[in-house]
PDB file of N, CA and C in Angstrom:
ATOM      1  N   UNK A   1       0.845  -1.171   0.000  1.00  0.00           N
ATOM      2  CA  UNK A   1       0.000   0.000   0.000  1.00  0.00           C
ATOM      3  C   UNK A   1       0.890   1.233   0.000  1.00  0.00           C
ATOM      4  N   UNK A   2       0.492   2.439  -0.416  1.00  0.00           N
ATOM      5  CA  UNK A   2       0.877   3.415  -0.527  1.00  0.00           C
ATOM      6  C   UNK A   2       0.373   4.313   0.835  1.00  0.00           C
ATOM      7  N   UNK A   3       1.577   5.200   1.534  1.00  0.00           N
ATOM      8  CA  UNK A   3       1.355   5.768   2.910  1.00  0.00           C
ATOM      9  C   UNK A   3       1.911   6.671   2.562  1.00  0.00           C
ATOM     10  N   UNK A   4       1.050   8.177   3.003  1.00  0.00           N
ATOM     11  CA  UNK A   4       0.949   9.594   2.806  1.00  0.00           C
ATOM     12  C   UNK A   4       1.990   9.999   3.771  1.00  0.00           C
ATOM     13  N   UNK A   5       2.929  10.510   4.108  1.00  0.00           N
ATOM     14  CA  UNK A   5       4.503  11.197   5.187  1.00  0.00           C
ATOM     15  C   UNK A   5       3.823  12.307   5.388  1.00  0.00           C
ATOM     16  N   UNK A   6       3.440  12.959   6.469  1.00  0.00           N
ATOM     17  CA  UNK A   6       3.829  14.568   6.552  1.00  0.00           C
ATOM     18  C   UNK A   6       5.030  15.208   6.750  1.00  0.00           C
ATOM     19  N   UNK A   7       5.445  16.264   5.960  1.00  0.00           N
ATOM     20  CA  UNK A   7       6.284  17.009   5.997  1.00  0.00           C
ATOM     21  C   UNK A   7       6.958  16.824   7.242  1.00  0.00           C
ATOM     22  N   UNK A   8       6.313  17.159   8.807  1.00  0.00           N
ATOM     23  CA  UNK A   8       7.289  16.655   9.860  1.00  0.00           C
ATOM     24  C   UNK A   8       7.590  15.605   9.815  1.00  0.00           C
ATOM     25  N   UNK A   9       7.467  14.233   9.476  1.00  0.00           N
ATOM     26  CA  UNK A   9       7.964  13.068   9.892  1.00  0.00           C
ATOM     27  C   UNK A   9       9.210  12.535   8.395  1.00  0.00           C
ATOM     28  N   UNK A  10       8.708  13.437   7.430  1.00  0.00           N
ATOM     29  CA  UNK A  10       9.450  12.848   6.484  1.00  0.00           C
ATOM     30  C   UNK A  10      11.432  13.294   6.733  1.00  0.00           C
ATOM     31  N   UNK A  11      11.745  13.247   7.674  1.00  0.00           N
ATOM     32  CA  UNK A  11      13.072  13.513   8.289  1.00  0.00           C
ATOM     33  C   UNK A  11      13.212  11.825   8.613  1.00  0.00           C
ATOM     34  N   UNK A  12      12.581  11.135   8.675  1.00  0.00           N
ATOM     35  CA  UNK A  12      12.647   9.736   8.851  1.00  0.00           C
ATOM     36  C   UNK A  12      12.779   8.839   7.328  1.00  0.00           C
ATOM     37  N   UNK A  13      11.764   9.118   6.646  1.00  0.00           N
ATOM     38  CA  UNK A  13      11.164   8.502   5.630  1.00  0.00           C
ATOM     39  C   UNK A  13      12.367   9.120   4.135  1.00  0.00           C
ATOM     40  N   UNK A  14      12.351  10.367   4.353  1.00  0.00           N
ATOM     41  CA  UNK A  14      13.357  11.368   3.465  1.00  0.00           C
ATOM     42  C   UNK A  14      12.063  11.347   2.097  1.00  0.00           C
ATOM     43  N   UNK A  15      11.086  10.733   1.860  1.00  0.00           N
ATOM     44  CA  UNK A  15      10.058  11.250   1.034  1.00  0.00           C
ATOM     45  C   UNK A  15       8.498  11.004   1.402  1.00  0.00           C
ATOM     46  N   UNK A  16       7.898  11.734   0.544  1.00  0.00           N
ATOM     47  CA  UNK A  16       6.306  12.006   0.846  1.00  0.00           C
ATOM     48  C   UNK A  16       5.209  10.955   0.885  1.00  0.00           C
ATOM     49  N   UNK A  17       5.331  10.161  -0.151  1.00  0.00           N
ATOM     50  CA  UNK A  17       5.509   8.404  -0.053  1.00  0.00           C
ATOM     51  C   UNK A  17       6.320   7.482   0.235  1.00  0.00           C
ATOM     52  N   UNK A  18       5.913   6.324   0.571  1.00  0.00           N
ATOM     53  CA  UNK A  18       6.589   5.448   0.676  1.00  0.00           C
ATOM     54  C   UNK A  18       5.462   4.139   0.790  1.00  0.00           C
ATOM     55  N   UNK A  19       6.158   2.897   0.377  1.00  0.00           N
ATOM     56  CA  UNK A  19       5.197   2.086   0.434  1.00  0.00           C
ATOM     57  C   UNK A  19       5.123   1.013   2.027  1.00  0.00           C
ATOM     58  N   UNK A  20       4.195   0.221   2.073  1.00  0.00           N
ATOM     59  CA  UNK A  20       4.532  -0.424   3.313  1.00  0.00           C
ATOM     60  C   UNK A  20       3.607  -1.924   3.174  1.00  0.00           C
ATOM     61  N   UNK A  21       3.826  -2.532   3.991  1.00  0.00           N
ATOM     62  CA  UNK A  21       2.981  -3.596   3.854  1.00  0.00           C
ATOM     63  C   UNK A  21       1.855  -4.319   4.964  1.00  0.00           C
ATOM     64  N   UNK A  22       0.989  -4.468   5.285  1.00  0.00           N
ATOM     65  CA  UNK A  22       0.496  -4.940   7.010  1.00  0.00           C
ATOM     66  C   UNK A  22      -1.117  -5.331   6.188  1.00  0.00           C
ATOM     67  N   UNK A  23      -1.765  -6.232   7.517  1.00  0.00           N
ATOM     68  CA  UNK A  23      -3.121  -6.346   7.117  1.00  0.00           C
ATOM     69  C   UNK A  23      -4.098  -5.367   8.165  1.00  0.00           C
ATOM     70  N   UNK A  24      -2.707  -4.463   8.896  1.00  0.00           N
ATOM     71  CA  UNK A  24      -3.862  -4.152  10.305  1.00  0.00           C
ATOM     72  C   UNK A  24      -2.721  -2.982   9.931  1.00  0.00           C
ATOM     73  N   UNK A  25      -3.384  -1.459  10.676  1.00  0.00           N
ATOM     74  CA  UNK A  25      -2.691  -0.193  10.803  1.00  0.00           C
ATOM     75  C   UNK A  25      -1.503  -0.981  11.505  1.00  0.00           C
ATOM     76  N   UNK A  26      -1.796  -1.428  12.795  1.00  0.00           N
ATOM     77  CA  UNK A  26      -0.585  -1.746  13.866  1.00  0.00           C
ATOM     78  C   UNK A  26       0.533  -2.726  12.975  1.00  0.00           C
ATOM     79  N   UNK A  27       0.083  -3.353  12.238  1.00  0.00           N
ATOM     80  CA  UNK A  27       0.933  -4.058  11.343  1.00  0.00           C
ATOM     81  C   UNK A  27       2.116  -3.247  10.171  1.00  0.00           C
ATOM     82  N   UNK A  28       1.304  -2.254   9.652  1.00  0.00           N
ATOM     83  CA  UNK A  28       1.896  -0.920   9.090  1.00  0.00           C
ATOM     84  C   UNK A  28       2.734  -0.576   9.676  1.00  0.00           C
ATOM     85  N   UNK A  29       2.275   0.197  10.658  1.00  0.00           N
ATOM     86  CA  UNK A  29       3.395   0.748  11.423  1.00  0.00           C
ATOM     87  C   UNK A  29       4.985  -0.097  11.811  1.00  0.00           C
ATOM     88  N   UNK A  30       4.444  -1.274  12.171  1.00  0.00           N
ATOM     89  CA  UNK A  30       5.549  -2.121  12.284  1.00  0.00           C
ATOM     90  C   UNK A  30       6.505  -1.955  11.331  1.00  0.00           C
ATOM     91  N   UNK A  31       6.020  -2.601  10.314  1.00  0.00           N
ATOM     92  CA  UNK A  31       6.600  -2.326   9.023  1.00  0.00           C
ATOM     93  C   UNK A  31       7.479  -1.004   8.420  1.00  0.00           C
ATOM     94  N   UNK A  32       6.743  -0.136   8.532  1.00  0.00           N
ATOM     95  CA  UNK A  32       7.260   1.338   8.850  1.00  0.00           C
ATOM     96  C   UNK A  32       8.749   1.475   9.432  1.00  0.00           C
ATOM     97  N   UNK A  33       8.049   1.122  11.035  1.00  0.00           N
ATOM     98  CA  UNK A  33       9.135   0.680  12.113  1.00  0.00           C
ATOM     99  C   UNK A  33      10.088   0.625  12.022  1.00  0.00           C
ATOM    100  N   UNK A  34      10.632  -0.821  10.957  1.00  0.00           N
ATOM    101  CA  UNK A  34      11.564  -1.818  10.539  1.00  0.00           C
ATOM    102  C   UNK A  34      12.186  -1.115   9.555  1.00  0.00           C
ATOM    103  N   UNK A  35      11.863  -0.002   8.489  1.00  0.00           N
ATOM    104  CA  UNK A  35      13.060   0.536   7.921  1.00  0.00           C
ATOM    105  C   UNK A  35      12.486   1.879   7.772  1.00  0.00           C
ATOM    106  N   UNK A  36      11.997   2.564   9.019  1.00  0.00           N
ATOM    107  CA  UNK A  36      12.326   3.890   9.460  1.00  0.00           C
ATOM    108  C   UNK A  36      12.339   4.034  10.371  1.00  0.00           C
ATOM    109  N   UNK A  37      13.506   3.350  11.652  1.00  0.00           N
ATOM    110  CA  UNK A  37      12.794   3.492  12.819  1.00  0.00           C
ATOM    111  C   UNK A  37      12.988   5.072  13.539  1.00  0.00           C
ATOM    112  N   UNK A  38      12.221   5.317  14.337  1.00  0.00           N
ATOM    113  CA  UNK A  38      11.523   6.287  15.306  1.00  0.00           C
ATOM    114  C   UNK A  38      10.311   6.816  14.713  1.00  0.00           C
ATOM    115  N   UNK A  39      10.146   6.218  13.926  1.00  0.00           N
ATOM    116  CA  UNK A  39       8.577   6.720  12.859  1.00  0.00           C
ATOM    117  C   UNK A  39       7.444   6.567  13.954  1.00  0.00           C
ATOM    118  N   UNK A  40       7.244   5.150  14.048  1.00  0.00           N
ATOM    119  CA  UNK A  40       6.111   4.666  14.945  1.00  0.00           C
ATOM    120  C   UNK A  40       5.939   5.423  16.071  1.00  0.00           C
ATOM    121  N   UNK A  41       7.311   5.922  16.858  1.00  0.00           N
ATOM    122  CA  UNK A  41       6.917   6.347  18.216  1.00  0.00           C
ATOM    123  C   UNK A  41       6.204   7.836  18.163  1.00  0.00           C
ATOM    124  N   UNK A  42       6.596   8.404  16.773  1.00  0.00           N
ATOM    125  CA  UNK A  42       5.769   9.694  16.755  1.00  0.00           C
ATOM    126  C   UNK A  42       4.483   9.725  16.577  1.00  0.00           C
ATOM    127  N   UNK A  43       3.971   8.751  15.790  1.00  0.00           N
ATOM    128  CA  UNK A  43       2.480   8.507  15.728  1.00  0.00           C
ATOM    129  C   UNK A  43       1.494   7.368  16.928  1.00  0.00           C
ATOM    130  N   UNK A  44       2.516   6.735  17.324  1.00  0.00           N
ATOM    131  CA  UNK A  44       2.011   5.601  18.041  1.00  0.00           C
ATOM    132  C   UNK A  44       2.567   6.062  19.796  1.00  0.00           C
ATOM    133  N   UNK A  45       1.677   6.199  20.674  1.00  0.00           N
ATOM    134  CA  UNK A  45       2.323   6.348  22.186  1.00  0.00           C
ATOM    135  C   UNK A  45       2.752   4.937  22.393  1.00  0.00           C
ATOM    136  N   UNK A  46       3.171   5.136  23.470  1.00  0.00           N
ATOM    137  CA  UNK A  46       3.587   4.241  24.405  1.00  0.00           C
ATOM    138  C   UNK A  46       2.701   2.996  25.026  1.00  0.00           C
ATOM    139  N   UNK A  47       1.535   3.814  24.985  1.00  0.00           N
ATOM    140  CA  UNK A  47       0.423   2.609  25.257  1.00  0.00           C
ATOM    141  C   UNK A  47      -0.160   2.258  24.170  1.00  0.00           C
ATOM    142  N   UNK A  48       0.303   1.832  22.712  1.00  0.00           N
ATOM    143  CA  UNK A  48      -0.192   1.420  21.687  1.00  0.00           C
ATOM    144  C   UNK A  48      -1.631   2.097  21.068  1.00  0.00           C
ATOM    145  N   UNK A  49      -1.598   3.617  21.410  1.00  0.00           N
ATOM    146  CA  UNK A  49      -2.844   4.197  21.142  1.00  0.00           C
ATOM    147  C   UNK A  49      -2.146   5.479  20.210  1.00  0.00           C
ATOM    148  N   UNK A  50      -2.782   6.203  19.063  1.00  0.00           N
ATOM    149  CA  UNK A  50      -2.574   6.873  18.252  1.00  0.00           C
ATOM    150  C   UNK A  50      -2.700   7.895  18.804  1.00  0.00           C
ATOM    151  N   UNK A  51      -1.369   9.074  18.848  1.00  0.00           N
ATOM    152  CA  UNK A  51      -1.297  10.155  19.425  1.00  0.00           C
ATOM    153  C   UNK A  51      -2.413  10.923  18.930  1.00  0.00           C
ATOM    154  N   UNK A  52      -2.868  11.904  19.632  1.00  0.00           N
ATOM    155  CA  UNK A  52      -3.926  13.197  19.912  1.00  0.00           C
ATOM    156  C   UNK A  52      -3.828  13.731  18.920  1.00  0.00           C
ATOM    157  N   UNK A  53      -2.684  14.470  18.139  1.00  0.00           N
ATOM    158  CA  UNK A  53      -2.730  15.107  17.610  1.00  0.00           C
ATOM    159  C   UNK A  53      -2.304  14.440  15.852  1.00  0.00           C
ATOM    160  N   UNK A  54      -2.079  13.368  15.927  1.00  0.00           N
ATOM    161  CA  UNK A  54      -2.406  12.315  14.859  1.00  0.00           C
ATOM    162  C   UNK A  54      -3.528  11.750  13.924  1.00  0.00           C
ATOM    163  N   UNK A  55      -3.417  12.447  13.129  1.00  0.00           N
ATOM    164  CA  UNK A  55      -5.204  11.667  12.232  1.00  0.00           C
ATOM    165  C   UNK A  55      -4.350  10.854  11.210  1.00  0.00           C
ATOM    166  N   UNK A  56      -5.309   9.848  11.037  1.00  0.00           N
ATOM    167  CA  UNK A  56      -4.637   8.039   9.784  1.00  0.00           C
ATOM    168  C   UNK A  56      -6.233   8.007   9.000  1.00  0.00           C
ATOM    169  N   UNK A  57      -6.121   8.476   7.761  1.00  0.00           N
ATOM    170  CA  UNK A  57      -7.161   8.266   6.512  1.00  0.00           C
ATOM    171  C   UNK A  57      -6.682   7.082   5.919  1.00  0.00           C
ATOM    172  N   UNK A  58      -7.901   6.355   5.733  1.00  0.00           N
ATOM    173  CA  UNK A  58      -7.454   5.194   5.336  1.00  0.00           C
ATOM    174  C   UNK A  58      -8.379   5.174   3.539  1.00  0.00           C
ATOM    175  N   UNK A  59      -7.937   5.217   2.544  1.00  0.00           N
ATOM    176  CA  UNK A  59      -9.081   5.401   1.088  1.00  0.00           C
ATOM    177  C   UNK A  59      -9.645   6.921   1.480  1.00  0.00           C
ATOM    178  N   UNK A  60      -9.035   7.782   2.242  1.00  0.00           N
ATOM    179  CA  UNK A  60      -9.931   8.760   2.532  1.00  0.00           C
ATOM    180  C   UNK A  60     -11.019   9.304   3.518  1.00  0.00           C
ATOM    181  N   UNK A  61     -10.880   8.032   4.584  1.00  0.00           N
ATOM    182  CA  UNK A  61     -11.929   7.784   5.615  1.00  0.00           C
ATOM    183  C   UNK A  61     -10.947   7.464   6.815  1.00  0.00           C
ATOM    184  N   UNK A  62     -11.818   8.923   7.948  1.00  0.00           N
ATOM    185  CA  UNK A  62     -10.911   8.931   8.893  1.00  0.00           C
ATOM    186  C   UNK A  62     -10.667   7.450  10.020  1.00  0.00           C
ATOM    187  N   UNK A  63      -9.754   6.850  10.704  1.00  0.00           N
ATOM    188  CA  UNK A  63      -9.720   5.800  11.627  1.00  0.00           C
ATOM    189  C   UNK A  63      -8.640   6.462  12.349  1.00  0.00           C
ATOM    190  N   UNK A  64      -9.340   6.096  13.766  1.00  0.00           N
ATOM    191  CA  UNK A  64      -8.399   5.778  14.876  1.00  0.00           C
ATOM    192  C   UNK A  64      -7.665   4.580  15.610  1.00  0.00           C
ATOM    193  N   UNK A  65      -8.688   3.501  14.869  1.00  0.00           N
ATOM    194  CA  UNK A  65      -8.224   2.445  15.745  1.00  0.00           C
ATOM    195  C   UNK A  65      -7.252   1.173  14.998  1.00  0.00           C
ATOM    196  N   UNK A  66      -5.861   1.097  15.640  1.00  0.00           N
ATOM    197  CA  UNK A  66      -4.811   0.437  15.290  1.00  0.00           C
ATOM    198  C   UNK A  66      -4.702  -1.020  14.626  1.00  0.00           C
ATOM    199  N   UNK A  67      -6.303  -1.271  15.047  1.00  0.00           N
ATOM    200  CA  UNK A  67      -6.249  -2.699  14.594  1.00  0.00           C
ATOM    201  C   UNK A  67      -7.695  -2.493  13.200  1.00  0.00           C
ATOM    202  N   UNK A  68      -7.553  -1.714  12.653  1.00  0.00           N
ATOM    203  CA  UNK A  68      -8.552  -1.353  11.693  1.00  0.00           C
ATOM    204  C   UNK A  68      -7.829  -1.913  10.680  1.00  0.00           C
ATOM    205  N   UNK A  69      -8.493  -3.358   9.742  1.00  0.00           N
ATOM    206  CA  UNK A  69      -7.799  -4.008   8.235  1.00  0.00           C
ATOM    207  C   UNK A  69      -7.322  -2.974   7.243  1.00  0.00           C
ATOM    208  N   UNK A  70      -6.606  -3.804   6.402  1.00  0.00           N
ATOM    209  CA  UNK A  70      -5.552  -3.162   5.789  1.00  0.00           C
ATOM    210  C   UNK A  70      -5.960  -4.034   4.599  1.00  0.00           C
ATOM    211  N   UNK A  71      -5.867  -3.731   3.236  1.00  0.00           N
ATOM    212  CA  UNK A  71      -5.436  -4.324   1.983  1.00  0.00           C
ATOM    213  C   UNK A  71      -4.241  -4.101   0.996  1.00  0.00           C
ATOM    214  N   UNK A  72      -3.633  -4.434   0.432  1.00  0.00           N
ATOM    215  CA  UNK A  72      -2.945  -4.154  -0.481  1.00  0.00           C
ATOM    216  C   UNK A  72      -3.143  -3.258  -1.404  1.00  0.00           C
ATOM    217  N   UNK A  73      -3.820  -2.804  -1.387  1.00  0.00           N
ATOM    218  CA  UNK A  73      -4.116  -1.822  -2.612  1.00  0.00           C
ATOM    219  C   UNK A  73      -4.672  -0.391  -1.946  1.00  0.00           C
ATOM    220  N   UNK A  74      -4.531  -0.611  -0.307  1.00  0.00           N
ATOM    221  CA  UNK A  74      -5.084   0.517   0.120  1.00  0.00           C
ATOM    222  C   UNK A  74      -4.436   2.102   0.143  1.00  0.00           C
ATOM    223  N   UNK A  75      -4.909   3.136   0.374  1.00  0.00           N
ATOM    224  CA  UNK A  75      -4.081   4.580   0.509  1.00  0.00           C
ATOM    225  C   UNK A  75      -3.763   5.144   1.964  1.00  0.00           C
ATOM    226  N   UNK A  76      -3.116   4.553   2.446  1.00  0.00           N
ATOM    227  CA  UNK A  76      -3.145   5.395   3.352  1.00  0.00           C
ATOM    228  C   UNK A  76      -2.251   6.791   3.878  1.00  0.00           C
ATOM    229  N   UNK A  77      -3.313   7.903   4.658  1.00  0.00           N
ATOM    230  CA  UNK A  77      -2.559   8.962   4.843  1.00  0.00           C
ATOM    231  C   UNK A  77      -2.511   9.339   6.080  1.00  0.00           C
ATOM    232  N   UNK A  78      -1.117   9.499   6.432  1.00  0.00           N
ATOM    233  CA  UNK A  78      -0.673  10.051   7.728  1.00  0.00           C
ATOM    234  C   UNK A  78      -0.920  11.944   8.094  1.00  0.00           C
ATOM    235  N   UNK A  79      -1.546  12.016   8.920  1.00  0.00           N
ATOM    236  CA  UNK A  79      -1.849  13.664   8.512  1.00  0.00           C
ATOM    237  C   UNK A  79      -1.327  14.271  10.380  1.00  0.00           C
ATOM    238  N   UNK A  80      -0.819  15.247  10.217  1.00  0.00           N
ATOM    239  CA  UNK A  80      -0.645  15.941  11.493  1.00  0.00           C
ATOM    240  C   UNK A  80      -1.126  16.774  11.973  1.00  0.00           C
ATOM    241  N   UNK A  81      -2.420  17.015  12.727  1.00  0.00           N
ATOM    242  CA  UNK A  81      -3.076  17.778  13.229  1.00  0.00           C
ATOM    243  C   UNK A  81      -2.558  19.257  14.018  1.00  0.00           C
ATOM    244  N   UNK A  82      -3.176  20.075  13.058  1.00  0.00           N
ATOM    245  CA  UNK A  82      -2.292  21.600  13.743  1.00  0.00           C
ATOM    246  C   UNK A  82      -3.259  21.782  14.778  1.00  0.00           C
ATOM    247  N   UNK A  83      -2.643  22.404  15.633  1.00  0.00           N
ATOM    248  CA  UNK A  83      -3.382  23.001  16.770  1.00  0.00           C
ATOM    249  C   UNK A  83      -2.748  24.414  17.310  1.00  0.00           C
ATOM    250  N   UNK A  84      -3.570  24.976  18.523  1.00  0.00           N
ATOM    251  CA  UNK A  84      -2.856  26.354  18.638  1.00  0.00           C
ATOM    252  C   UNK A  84      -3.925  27.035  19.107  1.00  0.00           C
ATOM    253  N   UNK A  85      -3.435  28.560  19.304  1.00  0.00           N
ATOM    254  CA  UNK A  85      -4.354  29.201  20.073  1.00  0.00           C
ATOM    255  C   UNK A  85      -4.478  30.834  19.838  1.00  0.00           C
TER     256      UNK A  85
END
């Protein structure tokens, strides 16, 4: 599958795509993991829950939850939520 980088994280990735492979987000990430590591820990806490300020479109449709299926042919996009005041 094809996975969307934001500009902050692509200091890991070094481009805007990249491909990855998993049947589950948490599987992705792994993957990710394995040849970018510190990727995961920016999107993924410590307690295996998707940081706050983290949104994951999956075909275009927002998910939060890590164990949400995966296909091969899917899009997924990593997006970084601005915040502020």
């Amino acid at each position: 599958m094809q996975v969307l980088i934001p500009a902050a994280l692509q200091s890991y990735t070094r481009a805007a795509r990249v491909a990855a492979t998993g049947d589950s987000l948490a599987a992705m990430f792994a993957d990710l993991e394995q040849r970018y590591p510190g990727l995961r820990f920016r999107v993924v806490d410590e307690r295996g829950l998707l940081r706050p300020n983290m949104r994951i479109f999956v075909n275009g449709l927002g998910v939060r939850e890590l164990r949400h299926a995966l296909q091969p042919e899917d899009a997924v996009a990593i997006v970084l939520a601005l915040s502020g005041g």
